[in-house]
Protein backbone atom coordinates (compact mmCIF):
# COMPACT_ATOMS: atom_id res chain seq x y z
CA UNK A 1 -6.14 -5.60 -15.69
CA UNK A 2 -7.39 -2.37 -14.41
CA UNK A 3 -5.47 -2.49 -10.84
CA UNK A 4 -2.61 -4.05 -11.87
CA UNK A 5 -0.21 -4.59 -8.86
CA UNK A 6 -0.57 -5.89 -5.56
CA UNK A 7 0.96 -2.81 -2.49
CA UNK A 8 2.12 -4.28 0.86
CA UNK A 9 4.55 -2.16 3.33
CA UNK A 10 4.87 -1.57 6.46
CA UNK A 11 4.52 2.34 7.85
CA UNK A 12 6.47 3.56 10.81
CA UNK A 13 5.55 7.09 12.37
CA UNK A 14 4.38 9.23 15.42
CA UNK A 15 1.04 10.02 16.20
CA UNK A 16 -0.54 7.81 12.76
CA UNK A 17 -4.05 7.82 11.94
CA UNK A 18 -5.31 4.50 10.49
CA UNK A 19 -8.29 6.47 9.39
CA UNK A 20 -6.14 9.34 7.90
CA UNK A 21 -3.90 7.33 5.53
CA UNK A 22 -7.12 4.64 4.93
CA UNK A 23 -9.02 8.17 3.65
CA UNK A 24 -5.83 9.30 1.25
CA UNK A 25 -5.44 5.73 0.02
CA UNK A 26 -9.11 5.37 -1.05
CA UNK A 27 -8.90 5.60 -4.70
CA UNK A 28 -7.07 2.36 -4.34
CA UNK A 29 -9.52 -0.97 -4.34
CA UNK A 30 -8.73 -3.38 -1.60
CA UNK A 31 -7.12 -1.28 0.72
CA UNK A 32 -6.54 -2.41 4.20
CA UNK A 33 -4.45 -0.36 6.92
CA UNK A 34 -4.02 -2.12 9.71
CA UNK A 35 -1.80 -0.94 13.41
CA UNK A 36 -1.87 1.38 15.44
CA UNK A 37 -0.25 5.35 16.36
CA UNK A 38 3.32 3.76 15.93
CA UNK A 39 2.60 1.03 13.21
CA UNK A 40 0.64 0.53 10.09
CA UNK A 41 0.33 -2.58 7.99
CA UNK A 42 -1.08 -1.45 4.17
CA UNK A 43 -2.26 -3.79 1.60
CA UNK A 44 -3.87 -2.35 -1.52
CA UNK A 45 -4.31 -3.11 -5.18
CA UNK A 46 -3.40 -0.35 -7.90
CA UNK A 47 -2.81 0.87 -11.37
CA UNK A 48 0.22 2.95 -9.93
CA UNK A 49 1.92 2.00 -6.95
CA UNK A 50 4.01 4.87 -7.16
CA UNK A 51 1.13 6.40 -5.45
CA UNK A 52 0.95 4.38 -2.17
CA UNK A 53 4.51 5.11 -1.77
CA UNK A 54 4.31 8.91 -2.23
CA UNK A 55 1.39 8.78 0.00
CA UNK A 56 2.34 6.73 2.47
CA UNK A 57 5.90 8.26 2.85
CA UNK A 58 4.53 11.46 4.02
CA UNK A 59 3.46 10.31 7.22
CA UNK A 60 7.09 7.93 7.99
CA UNK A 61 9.10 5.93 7.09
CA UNK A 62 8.16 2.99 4.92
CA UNK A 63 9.72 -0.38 4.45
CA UNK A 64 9.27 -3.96 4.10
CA UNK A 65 8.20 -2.71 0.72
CA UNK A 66 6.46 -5.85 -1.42
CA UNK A 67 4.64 -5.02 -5.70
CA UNK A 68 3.64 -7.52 -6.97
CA UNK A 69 2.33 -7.32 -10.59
CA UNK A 70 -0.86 -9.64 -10.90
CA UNK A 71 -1.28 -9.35 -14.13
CA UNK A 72 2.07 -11.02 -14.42
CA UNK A 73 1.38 -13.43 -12.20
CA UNK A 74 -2.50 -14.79 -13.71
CA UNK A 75 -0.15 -15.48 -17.01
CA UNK A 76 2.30 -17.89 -14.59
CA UNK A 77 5.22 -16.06 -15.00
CA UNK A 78 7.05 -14.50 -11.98
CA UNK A 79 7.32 -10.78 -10.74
């Protein structure tokens, strides 16, 4: 499974650009960023969601911070 793992958080920041961090995330398929200037909601599916955290935490602070691996998950076992 190419995209492996399943990205949600929640993004807390000044002045933050839905289009901006939609635009950096890209390479990810799936992605969905979702709030406004004070708030983002971001789903995405990736091969390395180290990524969407280094991204992401340039612009706030993150939490609420949710992988899921999928590939783990399609074989019924948990994680």
């Amino acid at each position: 499974m190419e995209e492996r793992y399943h990205v949600e958080l929640l993004l807390e920041g000044n002045d933050l650009n839905e289009d901006q961090v939609r635009e950096e995330l890209e390479a990810c398929s799936s992605c969905n960023v979702l709030g406004d200037e004070d708030l983002l909601k971001i789903t995405a599916n990736t091969a390395e969601p180290w990524k969407i955290l280094e991204i992401t935490h340039r612009y706030g602070e993150i939490y609420d911070i949710v992988i899921e691996d999928m590939d783990r998950q399609s074989r019924g076992l948990k994680g």
